[in-house]
N, C-alpha and C. Protein backbone atom coordinates (compact mmCIF):
# COMPACT_ATOMS: atom_id res chain seq x y z
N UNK A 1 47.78 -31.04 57.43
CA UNK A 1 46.83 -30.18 56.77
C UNK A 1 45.61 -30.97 56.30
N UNK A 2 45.86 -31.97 55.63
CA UNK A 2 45.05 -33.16 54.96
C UNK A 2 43.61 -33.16 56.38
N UNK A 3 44.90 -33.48 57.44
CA UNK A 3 43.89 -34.18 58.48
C UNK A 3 43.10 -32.46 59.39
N UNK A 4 43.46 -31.88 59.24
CA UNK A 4 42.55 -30.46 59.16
C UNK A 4 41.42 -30.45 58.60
N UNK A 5 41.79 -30.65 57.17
CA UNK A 5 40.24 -30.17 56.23
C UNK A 5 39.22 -31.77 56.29
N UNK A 6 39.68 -32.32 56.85
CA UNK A 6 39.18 -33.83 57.13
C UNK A 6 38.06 -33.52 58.18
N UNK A 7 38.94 -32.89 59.17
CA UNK A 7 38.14 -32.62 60.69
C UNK A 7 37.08 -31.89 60.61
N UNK A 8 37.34 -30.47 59.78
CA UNK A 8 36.45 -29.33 59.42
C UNK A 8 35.06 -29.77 58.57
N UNK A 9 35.52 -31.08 57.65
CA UNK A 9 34.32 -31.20 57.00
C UNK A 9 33.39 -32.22 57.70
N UNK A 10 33.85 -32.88 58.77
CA UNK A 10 33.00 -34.19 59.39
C UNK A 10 32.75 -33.49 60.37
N UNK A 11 33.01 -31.71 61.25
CA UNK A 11 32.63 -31.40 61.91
C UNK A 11 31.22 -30.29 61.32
N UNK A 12 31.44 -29.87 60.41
CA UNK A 12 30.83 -29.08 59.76
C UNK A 12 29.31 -28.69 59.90
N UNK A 13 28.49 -30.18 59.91
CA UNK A 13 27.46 -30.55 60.34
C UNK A 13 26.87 -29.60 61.20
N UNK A 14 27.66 -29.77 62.35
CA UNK A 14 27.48 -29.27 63.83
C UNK A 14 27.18 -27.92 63.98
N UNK A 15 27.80 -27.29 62.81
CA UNK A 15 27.48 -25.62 62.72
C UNK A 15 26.89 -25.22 61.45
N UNK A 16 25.73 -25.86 61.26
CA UNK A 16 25.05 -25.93 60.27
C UNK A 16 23.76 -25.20 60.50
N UNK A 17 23.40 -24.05 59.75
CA UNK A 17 22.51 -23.12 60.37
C UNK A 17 21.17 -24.35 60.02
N UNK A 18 20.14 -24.64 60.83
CA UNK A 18 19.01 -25.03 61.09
C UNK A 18 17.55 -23.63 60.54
N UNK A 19 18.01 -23.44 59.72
CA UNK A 19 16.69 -21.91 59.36
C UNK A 19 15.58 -22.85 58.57
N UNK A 20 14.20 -22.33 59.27
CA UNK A 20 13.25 -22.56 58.86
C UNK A 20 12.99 -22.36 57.61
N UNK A 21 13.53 -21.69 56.75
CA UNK A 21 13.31 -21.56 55.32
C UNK A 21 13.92 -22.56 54.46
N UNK A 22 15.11 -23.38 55.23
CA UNK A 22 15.45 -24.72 54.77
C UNK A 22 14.80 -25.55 54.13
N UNK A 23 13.23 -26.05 55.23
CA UNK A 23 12.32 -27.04 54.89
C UNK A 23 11.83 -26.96 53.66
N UNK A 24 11.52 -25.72 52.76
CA UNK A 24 11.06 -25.41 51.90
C UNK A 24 11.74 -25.86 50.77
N UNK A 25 13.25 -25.61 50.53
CA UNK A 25 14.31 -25.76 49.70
C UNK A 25 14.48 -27.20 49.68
N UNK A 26 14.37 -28.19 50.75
CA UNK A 26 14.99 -29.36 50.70
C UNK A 26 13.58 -30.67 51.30
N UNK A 27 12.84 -30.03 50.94
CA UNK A 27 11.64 -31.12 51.67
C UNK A 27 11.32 -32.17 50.92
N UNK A 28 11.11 -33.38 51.65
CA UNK A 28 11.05 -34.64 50.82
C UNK A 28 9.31 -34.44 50.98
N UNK A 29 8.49 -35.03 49.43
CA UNK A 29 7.02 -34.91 49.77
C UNK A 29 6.71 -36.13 51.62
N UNK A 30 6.02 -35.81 52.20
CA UNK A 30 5.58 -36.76 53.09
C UNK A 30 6.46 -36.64 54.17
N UNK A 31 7.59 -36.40 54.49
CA UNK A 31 8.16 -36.16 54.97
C UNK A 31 7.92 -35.09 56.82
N UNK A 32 7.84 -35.51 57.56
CA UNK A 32 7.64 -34.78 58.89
C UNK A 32 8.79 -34.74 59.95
N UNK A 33 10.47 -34.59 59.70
CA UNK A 33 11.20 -34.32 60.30
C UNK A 33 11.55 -33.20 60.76
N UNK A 34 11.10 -31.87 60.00
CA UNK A 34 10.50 -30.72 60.35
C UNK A 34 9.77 -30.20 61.26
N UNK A 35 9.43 -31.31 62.11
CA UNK A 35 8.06 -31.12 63.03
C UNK A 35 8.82 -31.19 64.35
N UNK A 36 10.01 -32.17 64.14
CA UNK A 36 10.58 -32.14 65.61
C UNK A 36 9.30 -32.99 66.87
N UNK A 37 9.31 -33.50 66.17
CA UNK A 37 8.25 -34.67 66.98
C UNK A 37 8.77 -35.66 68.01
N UNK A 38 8.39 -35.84 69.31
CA UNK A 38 8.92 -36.20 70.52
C UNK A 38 8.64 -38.06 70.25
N UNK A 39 9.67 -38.85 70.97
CA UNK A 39 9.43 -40.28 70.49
C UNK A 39 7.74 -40.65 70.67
N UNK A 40 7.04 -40.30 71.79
CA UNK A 40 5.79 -40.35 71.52
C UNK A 40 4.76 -40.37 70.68
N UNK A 41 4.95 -39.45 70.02
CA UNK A 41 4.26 -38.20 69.18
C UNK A 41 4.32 -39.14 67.61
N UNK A 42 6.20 -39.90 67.59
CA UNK A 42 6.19 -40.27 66.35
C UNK A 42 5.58 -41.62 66.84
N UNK A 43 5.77 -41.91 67.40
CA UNK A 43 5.29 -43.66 67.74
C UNK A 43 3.74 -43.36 67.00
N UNK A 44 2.55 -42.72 67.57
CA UNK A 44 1.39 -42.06 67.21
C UNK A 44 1.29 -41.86 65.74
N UNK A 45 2.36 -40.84 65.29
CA UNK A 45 2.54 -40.13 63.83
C UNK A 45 2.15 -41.50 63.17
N UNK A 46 2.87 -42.38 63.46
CA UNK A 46 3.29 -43.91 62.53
C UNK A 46 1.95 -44.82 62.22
N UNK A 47 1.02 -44.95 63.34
CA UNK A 47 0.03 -45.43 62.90
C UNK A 47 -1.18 -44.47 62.54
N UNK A 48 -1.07 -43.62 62.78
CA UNK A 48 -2.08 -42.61 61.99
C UNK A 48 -1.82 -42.50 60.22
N UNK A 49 -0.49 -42.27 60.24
CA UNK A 49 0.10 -42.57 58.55
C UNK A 49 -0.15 -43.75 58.27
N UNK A 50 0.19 -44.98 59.10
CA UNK A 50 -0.40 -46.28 58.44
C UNK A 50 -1.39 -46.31 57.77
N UNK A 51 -2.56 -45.73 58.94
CA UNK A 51 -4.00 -45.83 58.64
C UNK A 51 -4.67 -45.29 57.29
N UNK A 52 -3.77 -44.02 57.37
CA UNK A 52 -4.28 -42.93 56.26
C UNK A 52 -3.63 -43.52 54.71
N UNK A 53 -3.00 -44.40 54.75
CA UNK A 53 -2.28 -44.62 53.61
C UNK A 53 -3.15 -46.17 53.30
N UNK A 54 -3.70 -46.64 53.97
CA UNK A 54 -4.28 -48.21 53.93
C UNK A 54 -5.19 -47.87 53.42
N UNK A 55 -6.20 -46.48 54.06
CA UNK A 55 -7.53 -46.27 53.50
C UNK A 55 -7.75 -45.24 52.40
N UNK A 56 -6.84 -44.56 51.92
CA UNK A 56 -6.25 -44.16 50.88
C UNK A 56 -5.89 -44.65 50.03
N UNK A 57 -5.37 -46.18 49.69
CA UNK A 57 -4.51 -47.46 49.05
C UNK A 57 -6.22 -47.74 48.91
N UNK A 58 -7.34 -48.13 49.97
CA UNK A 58 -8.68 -49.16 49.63
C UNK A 58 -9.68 -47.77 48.44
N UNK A 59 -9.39 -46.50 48.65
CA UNK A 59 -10.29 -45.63 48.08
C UNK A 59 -9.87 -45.96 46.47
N UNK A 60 -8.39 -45.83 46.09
CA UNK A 60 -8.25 -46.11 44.77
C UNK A 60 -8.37 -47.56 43.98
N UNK A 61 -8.54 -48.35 44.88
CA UNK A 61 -8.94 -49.44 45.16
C UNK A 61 -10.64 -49.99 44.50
N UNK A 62 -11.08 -48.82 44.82
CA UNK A 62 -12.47 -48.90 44.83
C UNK A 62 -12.80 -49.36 43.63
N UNK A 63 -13.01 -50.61 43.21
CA UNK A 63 -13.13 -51.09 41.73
C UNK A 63 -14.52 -51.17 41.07
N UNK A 64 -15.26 -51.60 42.07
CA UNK A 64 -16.72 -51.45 41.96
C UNK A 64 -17.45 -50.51 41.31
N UNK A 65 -17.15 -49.18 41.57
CA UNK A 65 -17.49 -47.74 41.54
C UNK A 65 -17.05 -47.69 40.30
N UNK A 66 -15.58 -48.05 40.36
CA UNK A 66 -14.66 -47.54 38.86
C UNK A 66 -15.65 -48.30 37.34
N UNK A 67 -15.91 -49.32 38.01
CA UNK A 67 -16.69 -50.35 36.95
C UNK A 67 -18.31 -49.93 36.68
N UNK A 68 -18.36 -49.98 37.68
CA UNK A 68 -19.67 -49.09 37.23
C UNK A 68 -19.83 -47.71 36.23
N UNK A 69 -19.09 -47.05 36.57
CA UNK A 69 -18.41 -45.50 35.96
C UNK A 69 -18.54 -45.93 34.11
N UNK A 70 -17.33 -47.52 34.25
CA UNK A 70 -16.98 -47.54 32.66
C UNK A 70 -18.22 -48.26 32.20
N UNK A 71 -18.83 -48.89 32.47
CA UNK A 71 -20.23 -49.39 32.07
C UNK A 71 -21.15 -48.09 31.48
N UNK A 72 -21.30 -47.40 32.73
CA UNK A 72 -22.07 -46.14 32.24
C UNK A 72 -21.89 -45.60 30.94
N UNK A 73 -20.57 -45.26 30.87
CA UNK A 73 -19.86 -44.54 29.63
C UNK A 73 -20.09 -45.36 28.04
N UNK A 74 -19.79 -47.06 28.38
CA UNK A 74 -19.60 -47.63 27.47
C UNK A 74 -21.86 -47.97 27.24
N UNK A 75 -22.26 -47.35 27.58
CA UNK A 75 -23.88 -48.10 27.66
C UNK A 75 -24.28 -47.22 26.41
N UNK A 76 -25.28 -47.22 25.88
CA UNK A 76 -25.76 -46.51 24.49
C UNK A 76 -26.19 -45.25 24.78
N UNK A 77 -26.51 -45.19 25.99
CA UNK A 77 -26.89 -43.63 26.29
C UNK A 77 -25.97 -43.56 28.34
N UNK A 78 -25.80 -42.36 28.09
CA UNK A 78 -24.99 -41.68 29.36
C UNK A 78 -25.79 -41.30 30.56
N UNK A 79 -26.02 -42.03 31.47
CA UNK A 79 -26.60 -41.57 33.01
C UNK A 79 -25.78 -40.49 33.87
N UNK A 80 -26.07 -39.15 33.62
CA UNK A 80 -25.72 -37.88 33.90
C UNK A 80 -25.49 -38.15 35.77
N UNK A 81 -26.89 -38.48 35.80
CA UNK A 81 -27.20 -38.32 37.33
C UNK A 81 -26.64 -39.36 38.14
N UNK A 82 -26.81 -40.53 37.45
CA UNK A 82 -25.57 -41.94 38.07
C UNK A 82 -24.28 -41.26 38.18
N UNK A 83 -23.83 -40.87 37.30
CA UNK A 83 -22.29 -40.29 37.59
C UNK A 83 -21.95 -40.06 38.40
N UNK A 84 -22.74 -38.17 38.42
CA UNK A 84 -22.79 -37.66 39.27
C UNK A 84 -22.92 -38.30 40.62
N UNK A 85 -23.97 -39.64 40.87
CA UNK A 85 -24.17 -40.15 42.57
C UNK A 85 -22.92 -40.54 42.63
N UNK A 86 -22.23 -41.78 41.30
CA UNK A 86 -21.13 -42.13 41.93
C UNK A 86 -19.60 -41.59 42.09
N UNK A 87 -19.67 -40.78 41.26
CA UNK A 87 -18.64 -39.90 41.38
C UNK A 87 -18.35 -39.13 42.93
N UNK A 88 -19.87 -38.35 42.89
CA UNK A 88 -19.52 -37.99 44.77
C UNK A 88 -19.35 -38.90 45.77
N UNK A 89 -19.65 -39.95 45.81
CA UNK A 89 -19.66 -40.93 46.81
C UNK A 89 -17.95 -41.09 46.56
N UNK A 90 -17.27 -41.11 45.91
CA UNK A 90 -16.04 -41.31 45.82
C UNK A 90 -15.15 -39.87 46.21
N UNK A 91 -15.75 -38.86 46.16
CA UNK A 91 -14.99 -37.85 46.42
C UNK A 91 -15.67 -37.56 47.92
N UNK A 92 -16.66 -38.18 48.93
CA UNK A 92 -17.25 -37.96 49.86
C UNK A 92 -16.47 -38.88 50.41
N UNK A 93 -15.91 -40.44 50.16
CA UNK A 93 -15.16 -40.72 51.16
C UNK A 93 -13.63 -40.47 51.03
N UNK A 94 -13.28 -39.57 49.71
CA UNK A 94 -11.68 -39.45 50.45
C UNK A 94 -11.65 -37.79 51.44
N UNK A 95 -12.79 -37.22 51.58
CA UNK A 95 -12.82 -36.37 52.03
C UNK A 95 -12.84 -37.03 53.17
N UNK A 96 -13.60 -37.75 53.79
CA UNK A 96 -13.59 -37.94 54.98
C UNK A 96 -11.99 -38.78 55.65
N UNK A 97 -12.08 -39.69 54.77
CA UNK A 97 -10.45 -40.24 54.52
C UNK A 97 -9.34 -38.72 55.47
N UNK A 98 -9.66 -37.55 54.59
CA UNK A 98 -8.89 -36.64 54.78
C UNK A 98 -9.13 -36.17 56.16
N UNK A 99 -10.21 -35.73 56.26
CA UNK A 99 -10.85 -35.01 57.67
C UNK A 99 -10.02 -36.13 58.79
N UNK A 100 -10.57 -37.75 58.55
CA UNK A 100 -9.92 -38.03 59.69
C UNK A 100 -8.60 -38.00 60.15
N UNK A 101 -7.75 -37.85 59.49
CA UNK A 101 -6.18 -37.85 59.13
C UNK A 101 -6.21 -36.19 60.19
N UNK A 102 -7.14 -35.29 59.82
CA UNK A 102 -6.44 -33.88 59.88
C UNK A 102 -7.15 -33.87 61.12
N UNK A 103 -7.53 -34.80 61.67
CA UNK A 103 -7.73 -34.23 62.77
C UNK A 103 -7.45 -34.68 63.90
N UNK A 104 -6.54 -36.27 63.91
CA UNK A 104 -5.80 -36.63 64.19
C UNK A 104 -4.37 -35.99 64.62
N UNK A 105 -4.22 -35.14 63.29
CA UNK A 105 -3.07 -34.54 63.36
C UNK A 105 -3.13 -33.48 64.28
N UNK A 106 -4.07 -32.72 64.53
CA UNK A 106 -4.13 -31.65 65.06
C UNK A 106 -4.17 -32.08 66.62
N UNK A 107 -4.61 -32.89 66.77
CA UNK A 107 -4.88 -33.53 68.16
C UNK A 107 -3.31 -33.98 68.58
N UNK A 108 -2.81 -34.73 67.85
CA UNK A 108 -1.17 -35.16 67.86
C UNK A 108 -0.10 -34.07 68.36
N UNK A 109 -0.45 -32.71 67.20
CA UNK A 109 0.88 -31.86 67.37
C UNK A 109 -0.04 -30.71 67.88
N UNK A 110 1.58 -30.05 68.61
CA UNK A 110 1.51 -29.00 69.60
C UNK A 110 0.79 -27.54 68.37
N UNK A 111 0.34 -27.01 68.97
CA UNK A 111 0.66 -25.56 68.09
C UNK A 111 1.53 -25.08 67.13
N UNK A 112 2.38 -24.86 67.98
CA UNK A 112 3.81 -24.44 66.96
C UNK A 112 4.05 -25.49 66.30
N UNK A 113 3.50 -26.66 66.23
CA UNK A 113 4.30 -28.12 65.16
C UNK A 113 2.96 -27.98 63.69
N UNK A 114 2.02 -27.42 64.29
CA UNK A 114 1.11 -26.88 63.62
C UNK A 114 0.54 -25.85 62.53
N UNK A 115 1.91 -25.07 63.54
CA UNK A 115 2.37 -24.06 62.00
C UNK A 115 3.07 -24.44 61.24
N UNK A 116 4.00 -24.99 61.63
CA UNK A 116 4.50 -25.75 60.57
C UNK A 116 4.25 -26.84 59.44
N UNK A 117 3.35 -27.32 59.94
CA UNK A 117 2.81 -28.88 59.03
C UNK A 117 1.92 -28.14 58.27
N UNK A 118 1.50 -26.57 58.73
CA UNK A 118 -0.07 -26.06 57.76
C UNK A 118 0.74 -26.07 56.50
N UNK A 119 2.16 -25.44 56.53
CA UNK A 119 2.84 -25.29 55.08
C UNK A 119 2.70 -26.36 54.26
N UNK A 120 2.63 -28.00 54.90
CA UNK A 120 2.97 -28.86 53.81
C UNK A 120 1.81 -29.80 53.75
N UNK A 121 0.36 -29.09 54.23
CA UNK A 121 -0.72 -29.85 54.26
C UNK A 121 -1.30 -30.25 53.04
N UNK A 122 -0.93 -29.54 52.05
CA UNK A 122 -1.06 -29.92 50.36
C UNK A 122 -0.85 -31.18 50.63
N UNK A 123 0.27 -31.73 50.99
CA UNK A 123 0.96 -33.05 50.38
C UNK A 123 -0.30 -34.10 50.96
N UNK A 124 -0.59 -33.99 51.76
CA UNK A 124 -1.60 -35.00 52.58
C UNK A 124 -3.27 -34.96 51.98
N UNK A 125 -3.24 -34.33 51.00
CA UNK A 125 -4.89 -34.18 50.69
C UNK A 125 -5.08 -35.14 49.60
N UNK A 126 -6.37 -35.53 49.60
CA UNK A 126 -6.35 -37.20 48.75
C UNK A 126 -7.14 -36.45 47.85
N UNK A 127 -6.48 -37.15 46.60
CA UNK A 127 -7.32 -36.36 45.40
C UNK A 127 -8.53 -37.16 44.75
């Protein structure tokens, strides 16, 4: 009997409903096993994520900008319009940061892998 419920649970796996509403319930952030991506596709996936995470890692990075920012703040009077330049220049390149990532991706996956990744495209947007 022992060796019954032994079998049933190491077979169990195997008849394990696969429903798309799964991904939702159990998704790791970053995560693209959901996508069902062909060894190709991930070989590709891998350095595109490299990329996006290196130049994502250099944007927060950006110390220069940041220093400048606290200078401003800490100066006797507040440069509205400096901010403002450097502030967008920092939100102009993680946008692009982003764009290139998404369009990569789109180029990468099929359609249908497409509907799927739109659900978890939050996770990938650089703030």
């Amino acid at each position: 009997m022992k060796l019954l419920i032994i079998l049933l649970l190491i077979m169990s796996p195997l008849f394990a409903d696969g429903d798309e509403h799964e991904y939702k319930e159990h998704h790791l952030p970053l995560d693209v096993s959901y996508l069902k991506l062909s060894n190709h596709q991930y070989k590709k996936l891998v350095k595109i994520v490299k990329k996006f995470k290196h130049e994502y890692k250099n944007l927060y990075e950006e110390e220069d900008t940041r220093k400048k920012i606290s200078k401003l703040f800490l100066s006797d009077t507040f440069d509205r319009d400096e901010f403002v330049r450097l502030t967008s220049r920092l939100k102009s390149l993680s946008v692009n940061i982003q764009a290139e990532f998404f369009v990569k991706m789109h180029k990468l996956l099929t359609p249908n892998q497409r509907r799927h990744f739109v659900k978890y495209m939050k996770e990938w947007e650089v703030d």
